[in-house]
C-alpha atoms as a PDB file:
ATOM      1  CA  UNK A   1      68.445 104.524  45.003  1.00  0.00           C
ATOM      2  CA  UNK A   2      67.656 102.542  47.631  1.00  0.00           C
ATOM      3  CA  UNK A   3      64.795 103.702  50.438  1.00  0.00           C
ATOM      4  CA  UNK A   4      63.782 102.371  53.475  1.00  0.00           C
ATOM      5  CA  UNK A   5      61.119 103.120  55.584  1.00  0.00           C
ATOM      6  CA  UNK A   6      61.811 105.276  59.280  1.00  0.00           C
ATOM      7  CA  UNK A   7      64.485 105.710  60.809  1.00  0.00           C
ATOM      8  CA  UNK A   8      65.438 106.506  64.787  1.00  0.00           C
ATOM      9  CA  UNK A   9      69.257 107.376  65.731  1.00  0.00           C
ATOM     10  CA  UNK A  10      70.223 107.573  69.456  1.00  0.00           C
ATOM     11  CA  UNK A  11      72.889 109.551  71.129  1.00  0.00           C
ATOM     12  CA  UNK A  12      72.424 111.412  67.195  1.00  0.00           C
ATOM     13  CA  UNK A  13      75.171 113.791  67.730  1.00  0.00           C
ATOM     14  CA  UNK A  14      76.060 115.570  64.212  1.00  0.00           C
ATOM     15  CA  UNK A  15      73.513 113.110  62.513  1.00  0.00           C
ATOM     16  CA  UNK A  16      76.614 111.230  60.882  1.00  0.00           C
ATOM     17  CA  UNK A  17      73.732 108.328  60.473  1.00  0.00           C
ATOM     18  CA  UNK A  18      72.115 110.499  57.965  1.00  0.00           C
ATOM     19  CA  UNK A  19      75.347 110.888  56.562  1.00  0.00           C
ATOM     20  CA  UNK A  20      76.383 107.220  55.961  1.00  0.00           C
ATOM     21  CA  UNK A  21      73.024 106.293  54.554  1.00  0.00           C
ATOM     22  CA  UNK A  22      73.376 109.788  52.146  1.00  0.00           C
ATOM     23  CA  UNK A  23      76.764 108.485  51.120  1.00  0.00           C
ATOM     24  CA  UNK A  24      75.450 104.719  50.652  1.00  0.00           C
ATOM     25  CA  UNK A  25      72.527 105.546  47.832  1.00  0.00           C
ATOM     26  CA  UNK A  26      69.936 104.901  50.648  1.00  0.00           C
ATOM     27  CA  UNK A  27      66.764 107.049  51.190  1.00  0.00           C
ATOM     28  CA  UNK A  28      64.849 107.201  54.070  1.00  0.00           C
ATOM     29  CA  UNK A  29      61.061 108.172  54.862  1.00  0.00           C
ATOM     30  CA  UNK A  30      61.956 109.977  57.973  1.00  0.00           C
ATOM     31  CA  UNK A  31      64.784 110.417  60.010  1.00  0.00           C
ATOM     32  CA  UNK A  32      63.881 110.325  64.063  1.00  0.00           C
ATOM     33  CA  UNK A  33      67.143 111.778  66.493  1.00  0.00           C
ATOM     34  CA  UNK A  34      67.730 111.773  70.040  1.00  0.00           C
ATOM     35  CA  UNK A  35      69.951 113.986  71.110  1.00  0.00           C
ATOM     36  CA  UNK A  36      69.849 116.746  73.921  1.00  0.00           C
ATOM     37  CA  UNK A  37      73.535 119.012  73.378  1.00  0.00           C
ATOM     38  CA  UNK A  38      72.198 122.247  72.373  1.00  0.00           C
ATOM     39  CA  UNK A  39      74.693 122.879  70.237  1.00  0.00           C
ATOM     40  CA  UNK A  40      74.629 118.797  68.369  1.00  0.00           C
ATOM     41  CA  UNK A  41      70.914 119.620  67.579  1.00  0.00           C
ATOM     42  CA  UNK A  42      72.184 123.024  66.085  1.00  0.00           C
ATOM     43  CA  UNK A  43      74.277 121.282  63.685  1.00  0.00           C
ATOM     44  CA  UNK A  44      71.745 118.722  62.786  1.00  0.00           C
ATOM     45  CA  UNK A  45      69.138 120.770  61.977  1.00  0.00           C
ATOM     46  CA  UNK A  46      71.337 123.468  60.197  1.00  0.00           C
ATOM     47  CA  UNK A  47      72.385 120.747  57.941  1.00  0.00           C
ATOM     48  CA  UNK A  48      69.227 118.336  57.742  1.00  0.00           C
ATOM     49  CA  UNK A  49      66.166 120.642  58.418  1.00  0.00           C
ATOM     50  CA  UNK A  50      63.651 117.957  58.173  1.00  0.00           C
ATOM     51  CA  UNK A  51      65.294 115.865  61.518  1.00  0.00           C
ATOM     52  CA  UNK A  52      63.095 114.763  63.752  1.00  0.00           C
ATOM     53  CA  UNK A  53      64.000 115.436  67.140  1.00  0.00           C
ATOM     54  CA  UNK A  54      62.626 113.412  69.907  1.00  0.00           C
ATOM     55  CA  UNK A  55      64.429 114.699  72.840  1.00  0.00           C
ATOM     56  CA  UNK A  56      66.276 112.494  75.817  1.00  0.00           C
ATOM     57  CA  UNK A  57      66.566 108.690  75.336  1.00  0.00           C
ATOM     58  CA  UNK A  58      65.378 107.811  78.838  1.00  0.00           C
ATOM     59  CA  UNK A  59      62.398 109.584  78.360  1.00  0.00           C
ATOM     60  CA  UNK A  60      61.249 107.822  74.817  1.00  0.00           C
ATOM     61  CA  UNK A  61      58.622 105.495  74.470  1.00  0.00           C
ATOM     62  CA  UNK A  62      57.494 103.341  71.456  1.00  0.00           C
ATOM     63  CA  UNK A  63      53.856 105.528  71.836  1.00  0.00           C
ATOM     64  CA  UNK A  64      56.008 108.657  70.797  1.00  0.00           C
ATOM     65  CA  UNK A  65      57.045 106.960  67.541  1.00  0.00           C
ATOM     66  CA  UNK A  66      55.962 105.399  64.893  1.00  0.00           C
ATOM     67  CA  UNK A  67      57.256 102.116  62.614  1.00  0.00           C
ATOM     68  CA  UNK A  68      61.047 102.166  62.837  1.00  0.00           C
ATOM     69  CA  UNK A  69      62.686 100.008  60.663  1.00  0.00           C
ATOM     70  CA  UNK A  70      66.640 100.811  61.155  1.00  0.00           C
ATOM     71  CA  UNK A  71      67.925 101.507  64.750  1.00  0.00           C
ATOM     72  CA  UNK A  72      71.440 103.458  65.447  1.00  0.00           C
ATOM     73  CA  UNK A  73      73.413 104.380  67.704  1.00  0.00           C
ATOM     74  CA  UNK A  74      76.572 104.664  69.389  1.00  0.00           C
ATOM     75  CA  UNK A  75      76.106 104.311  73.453  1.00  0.00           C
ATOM     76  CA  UNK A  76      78.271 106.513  75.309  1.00  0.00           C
ATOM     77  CA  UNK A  77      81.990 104.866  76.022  1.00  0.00           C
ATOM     78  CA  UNK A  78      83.716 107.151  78.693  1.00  0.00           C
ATOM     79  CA  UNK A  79      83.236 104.251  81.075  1.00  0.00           C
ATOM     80  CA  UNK A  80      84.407 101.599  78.769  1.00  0.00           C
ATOM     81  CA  UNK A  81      87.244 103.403  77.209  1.00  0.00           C
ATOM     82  CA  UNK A  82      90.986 102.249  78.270  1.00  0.00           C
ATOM     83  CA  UNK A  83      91.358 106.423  78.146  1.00  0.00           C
ATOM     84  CA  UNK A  84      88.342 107.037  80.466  1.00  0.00           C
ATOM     85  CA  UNK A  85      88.836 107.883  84.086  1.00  0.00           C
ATOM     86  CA  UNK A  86      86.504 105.458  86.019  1.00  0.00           C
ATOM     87  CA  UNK A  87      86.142 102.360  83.523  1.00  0.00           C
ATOM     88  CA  UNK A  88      83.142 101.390  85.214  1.00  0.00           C
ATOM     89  CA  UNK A  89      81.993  99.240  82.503  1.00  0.00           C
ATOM     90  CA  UNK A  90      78.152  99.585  81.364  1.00  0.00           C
ATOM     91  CA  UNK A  91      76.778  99.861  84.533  1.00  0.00           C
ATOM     92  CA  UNK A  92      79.301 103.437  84.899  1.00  0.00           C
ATOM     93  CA  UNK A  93      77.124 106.607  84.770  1.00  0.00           C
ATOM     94  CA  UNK A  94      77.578 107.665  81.174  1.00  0.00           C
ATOM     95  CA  UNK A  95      77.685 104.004  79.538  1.00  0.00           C
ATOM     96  CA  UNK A  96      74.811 102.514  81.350  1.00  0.00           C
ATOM     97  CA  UNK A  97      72.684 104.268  78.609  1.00  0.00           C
ATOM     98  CA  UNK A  98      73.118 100.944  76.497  1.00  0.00           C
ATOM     99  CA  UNK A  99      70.619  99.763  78.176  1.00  0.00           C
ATOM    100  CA  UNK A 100      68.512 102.504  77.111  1.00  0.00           C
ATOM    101  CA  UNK A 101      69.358 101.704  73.640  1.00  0.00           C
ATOM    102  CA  UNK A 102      68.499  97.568  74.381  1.00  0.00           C
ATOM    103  CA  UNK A 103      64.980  98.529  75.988  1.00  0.00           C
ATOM    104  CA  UNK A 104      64.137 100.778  72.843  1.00  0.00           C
ATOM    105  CA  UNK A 105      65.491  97.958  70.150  1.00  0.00           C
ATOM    106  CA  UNK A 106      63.059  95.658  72.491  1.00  0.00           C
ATOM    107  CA  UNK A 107      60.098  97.771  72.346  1.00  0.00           C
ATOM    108  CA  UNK A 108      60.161  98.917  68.790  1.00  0.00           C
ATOM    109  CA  UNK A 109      61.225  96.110  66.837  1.00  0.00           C
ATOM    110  CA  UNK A 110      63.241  97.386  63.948  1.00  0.00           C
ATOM    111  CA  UNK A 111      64.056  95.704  60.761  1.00  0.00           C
ATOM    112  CA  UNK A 112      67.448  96.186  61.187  1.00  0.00           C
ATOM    113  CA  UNK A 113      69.786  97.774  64.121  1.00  0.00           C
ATOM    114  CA  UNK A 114      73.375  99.119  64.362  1.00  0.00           C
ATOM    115  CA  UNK A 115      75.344  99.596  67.659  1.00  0.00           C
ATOM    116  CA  UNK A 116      78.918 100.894  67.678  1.00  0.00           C
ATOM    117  CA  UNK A 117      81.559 101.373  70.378  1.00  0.00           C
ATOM    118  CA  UNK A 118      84.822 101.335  71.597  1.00  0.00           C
ATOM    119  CA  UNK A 119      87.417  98.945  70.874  1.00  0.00           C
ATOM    120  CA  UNK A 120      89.219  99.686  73.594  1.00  0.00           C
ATOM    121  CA  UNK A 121      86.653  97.581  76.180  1.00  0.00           C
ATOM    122  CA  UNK A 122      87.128  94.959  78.421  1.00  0.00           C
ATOM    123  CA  UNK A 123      86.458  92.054  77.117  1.00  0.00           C
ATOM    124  CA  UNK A 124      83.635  91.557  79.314  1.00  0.00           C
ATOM    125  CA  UNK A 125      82.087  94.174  78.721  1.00  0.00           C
ATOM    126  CA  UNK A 126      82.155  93.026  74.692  1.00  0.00           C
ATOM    127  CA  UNK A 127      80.933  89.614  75.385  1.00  0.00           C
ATOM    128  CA  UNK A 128      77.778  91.241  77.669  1.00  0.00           C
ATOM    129  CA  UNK A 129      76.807  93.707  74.909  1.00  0.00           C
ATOM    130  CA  UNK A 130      77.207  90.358  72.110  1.00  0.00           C
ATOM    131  CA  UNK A 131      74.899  87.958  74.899  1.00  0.00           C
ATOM    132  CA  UNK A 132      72.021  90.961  74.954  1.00  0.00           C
ATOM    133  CA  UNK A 133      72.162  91.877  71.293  1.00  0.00           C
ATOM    134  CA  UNK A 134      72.138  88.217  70.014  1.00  0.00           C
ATOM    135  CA  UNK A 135      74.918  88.959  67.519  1.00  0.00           C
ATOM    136  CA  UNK A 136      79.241  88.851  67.613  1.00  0.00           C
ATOM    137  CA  UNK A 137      80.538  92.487  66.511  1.00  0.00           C
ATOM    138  CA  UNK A 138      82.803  93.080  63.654  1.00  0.00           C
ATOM    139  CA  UNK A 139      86.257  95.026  64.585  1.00  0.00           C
ATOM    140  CA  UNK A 140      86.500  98.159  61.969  1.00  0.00           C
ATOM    141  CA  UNK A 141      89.599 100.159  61.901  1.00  0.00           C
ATOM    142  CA  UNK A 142      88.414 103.339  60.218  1.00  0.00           C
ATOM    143  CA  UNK A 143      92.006 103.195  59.042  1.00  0.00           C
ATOM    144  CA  UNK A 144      91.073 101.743  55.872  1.00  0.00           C
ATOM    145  CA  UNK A 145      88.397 104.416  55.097  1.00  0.00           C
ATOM    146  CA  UNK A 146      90.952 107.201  56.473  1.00  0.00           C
ATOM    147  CA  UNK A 147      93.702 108.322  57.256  1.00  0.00           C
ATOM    148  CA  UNK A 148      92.932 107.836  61.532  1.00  0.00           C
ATOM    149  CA  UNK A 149      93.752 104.978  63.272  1.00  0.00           C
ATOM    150  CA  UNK A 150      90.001 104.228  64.735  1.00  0.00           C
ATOM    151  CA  UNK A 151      88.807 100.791  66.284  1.00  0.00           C
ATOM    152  CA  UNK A 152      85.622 100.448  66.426  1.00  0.00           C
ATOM    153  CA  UNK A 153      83.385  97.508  67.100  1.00  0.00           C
ATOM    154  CA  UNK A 154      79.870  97.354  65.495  1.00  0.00           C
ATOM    155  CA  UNK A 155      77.206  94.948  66.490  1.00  0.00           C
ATOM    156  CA  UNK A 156      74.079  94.877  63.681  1.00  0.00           C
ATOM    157  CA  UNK A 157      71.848  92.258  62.684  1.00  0.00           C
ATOM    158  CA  UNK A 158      72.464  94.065  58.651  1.00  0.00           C
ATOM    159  CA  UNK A 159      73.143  91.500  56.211  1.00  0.00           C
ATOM    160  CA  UNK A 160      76.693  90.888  54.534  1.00  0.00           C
ATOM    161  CA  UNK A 161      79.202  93.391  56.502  1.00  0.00           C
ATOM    162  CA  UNK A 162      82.531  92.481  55.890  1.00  0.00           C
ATOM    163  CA  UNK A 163      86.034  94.415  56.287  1.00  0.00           C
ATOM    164  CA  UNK A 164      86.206  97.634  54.226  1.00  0.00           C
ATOM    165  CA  UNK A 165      88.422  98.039  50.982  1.00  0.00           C
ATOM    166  CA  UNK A 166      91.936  99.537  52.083  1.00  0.00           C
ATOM    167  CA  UNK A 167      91.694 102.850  50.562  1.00  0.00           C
ATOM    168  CA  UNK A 168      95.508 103.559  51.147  1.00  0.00           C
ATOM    169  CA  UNK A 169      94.113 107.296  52.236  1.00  0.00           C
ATOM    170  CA  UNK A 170      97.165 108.883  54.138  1.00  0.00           C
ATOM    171  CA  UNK A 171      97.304 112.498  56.038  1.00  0.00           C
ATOM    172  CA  UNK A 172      99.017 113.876  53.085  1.00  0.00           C
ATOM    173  CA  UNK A 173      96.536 113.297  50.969  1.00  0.00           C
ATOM    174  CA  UNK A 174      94.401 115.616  53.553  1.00  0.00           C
ATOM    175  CA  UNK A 175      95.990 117.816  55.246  1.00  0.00           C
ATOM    176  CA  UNK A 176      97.287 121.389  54.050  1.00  0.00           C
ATOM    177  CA  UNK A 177     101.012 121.685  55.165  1.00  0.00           C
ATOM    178  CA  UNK A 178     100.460 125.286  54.060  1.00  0.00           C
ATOM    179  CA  UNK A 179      97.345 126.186  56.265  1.00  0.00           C
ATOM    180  CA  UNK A 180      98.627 128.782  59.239  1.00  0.00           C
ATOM    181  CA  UNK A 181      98.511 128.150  63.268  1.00  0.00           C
ATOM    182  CA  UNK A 182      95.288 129.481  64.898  1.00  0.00           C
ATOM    183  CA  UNK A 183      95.774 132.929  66.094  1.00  0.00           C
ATOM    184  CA  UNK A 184      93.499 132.374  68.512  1.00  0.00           C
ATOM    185  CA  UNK A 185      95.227 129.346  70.381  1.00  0.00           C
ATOM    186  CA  UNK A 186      94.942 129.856  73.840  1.00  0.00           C
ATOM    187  CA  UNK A 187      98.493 130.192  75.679  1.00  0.00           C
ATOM    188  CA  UNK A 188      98.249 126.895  77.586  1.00  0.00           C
ATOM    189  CA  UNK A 189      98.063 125.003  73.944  1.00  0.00           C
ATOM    190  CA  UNK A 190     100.599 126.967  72.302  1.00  0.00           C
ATOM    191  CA  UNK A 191     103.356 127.117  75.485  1.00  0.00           C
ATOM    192  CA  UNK A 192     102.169 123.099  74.709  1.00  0.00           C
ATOM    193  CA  UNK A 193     103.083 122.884  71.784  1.00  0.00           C
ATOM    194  CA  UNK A 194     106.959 124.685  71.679  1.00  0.00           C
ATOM    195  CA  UNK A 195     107.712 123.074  74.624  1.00  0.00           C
ATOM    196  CA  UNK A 196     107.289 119.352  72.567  1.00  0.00           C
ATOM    197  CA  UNK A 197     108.980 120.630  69.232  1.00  0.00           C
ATOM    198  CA  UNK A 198     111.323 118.203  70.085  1.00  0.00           C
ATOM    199  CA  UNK A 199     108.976 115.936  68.619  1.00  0.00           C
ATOM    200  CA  UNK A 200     108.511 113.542  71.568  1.00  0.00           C
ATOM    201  CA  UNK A 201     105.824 110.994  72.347  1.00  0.00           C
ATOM    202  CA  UNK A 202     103.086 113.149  73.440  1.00  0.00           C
ATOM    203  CA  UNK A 203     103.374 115.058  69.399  1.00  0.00           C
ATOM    204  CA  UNK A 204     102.229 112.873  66.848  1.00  0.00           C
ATOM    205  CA  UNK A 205     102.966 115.548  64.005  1.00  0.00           C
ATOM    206  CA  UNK A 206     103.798 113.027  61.076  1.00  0.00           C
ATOM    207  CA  UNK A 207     103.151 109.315  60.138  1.00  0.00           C
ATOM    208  CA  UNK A 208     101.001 107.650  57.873  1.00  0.00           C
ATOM    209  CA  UNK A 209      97.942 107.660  59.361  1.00  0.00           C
ATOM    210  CA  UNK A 210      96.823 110.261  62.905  1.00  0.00           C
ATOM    211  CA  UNK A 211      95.859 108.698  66.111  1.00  0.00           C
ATOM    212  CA  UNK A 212      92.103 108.163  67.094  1.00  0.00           C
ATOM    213  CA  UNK A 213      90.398 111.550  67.573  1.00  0.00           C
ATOM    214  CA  UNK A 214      87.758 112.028  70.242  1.00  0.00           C
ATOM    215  CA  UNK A 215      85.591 114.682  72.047  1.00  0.00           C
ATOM    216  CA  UNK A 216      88.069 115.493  74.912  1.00  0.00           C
ATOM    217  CA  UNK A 217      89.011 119.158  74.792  1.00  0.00           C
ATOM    218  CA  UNK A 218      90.390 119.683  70.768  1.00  0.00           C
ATOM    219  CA  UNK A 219      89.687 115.841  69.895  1.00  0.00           C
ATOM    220  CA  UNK A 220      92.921 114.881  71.923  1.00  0.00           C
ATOM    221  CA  UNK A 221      94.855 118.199  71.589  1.00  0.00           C
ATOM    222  CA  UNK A 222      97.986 116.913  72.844  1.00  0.00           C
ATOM    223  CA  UNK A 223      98.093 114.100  70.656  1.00  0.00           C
ATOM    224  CA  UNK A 224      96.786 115.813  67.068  1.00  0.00           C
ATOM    225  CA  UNK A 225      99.623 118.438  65.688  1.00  0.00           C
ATOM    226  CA  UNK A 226     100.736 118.880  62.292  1.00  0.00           C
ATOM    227  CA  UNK A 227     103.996 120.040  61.163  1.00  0.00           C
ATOM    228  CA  UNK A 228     104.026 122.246  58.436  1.00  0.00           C
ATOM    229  CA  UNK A 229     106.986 122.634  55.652  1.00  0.00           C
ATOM    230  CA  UNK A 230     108.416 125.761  57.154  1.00  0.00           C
ATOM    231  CA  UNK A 231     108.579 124.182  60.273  1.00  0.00           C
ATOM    232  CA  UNK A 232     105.852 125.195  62.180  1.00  0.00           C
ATOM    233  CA  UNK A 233     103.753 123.197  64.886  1.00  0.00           C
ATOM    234  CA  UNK A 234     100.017 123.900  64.524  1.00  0.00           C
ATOM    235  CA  UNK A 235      96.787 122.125  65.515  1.00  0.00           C
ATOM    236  CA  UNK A 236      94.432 121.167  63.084  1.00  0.00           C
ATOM    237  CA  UNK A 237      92.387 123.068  61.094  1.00  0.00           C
ATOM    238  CA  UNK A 238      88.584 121.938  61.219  1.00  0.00           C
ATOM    239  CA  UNK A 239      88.276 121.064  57.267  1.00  0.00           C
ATOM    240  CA  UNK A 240      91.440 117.995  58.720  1.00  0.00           C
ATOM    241  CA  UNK A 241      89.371 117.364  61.589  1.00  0.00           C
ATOM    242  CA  UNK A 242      86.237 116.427  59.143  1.00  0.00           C
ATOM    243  CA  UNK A 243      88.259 114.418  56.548  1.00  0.00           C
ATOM    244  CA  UNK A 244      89.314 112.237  58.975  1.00  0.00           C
ATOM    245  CA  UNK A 245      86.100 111.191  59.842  1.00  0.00           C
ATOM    246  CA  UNK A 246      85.371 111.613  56.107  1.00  0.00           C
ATOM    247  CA  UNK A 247      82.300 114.365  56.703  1.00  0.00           C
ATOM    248  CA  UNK A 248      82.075 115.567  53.258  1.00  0.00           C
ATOM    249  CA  UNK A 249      83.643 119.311  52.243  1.00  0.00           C
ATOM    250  CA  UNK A 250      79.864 120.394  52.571  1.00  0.00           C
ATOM    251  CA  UNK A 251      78.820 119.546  56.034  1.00  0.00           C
ATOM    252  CA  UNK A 252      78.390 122.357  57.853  1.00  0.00           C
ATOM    253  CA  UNK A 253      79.458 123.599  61.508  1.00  0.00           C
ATOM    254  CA  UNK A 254      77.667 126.340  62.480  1.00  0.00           C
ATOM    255  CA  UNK A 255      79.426 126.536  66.025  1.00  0.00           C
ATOM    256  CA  UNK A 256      82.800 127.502  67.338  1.00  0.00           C
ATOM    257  CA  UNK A 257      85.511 125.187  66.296  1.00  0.00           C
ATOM    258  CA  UNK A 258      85.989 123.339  70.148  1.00  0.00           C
ATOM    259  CA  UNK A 259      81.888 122.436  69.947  1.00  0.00           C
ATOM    260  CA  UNK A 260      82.461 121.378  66.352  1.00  0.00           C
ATOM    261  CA  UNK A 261      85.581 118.712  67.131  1.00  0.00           C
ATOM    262  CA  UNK A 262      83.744 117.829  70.070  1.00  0.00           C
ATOM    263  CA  UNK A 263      81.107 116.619  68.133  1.00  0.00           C
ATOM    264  CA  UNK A 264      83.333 114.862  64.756  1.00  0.00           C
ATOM    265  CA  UNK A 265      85.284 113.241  67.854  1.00  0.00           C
ATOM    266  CA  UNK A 266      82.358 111.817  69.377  1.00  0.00           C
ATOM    267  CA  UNK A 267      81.102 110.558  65.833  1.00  0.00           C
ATOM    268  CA  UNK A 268      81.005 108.000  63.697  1.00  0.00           C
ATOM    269  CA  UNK A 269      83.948 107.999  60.739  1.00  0.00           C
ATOM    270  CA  UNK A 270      81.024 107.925  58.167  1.00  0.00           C
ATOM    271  CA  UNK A 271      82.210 105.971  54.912  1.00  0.00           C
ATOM    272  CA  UNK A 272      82.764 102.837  57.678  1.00  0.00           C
ATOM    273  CA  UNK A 273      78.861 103.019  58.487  1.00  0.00           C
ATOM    274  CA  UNK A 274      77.973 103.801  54.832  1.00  0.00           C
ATOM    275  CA  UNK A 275      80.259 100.346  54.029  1.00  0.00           C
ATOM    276  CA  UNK A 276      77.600  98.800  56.574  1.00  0.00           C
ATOM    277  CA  UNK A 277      74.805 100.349  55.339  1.00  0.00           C
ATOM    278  CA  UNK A 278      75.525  99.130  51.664  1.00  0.00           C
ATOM    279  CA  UNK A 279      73.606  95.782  53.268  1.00  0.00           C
ATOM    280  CA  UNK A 280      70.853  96.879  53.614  1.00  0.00           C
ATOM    281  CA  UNK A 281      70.727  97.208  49.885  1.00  0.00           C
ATOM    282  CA  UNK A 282      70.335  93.446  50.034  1.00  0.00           C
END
């Protein structure tokens, strides 16, 4: 086992960095997360007691910390996102907290740092984030970790990170075409879903692999139903949700299930940022 020395996560969420480094061998002295969702923290701490948390980004300092040695985080992307509303780029209200992220890498100095985001950005926007960073990203589809379609690009100064093995994981070899629909589904979702039994566009109920899921609503409700063998149209349930980011069976939600997709949809798929971490084994 691997250990190295502190480490500080922004925009933490679910703590999937403690996650990846868990699933790469690689120990840690102390783990340092900034997060302020009531309910992310919740999950953090009900899974990884011993979390530091350090409160809102714009409000850290280096005095409030001490050595890091690994940085992480993944910047908000509603306003770089081809799905977002404004696409404001990094200087749009949400995304502009990159630069929160740059002024902490600045200050603290760390060993090693790990950015990810969208793939979905203007190019622009890419080649700004590569110019401040000092370093060209490498373009992950979590596809080959999962069975999600997931580009992601990942900026790190961590030795050695190449493409992923293609684990040929498809959604039959995760999902439950026995599990039953929700009997809690609000109306609006399942009026939704008989309407589009037809199996058009908007109903991506079979295939290979599932479409991206993210944090809107239930991670992209419209776009994430399964069909089961009798027929039935259902959403999915949230043990799906967490193998296709590949949280492990034991991870725990503590929450209802729309705070708990929120939060896999906003995360990282975790055996892509353990494949990264696996450098710093170097």
């Amino acid at each position: 086992m691997v250990k190295i020395g502190n480490v500080l996560s922004l925009f933490d969420g679910m703590s999937g960095g403690q996650l990846a480094l868990r699933s790469a061998g690689i120990e840690y002295d102390a783990y340092y997360s900034s997060e302020i969702k009531p309910h992310a923290i919740a999950v953090t701490q009900h899974n990884f007691p011993e979390t530091i948390q350090v409160g809102d980004v714009t409000e850290l300092t280096k005095s409030d910390l001490p050595k890091i040695d690994l940085l992480i985080g993944g910047s908000p992307c509603q306003d770089l996102t081809i799905l977002g509303q404004s696409r404001e780029g990094l200087e749009g209200k949400k995304s502009i907290l990159f630069f929160e992220y740059v002024r902490l890498l600045k200050e603290l100095k760390p060993k090693y740092f790990l950015l990810e985001n969208v793939a979905s950005m203007r190019n622009a926007d890419r080649d700004l984030i590569s110019k401040i960073l000092g370093v060209e990203p490498i373009l992950i589809n979590s596809n080959l970790v999962s069975a999600q379609h997931r580009r992601r690009y990942y900026w790190t100064n961590i030795p050695g990170v190449e493409q992923p093995e293609d684990l040929t994981i498809l959604l039959d070899d995760i999902i439950d075409r026995t599990a039953e629909r929700e009997e809690n589904m609000s109306e609006k979702k399942q009026a939704f879903i008989d309407k589009k039994r037809d199996g058009s566009m908007w109903v991506r109920v079979d295939g290979e692999k599932s479409m991206p899921i993210t944090a809107r609503g239930y991670a992209a409700w419209n776009t994430q139903f399964i069909t089961n063998k009798d027929g039935t149209i259902r959403d999915l349930t949230l043990d799906e949700y967490k193998r296709l980011q590949t949280i492990p069976d034991w991870y725990e939600f503590p929450v209802i299930k729309s705070k708990a997709t929120d939060l896999i949809g906003d995360g990282w798929t975790i055996e892509v940022v353990a494949h990264i971490f696996q450098g710093l084994k170097s």
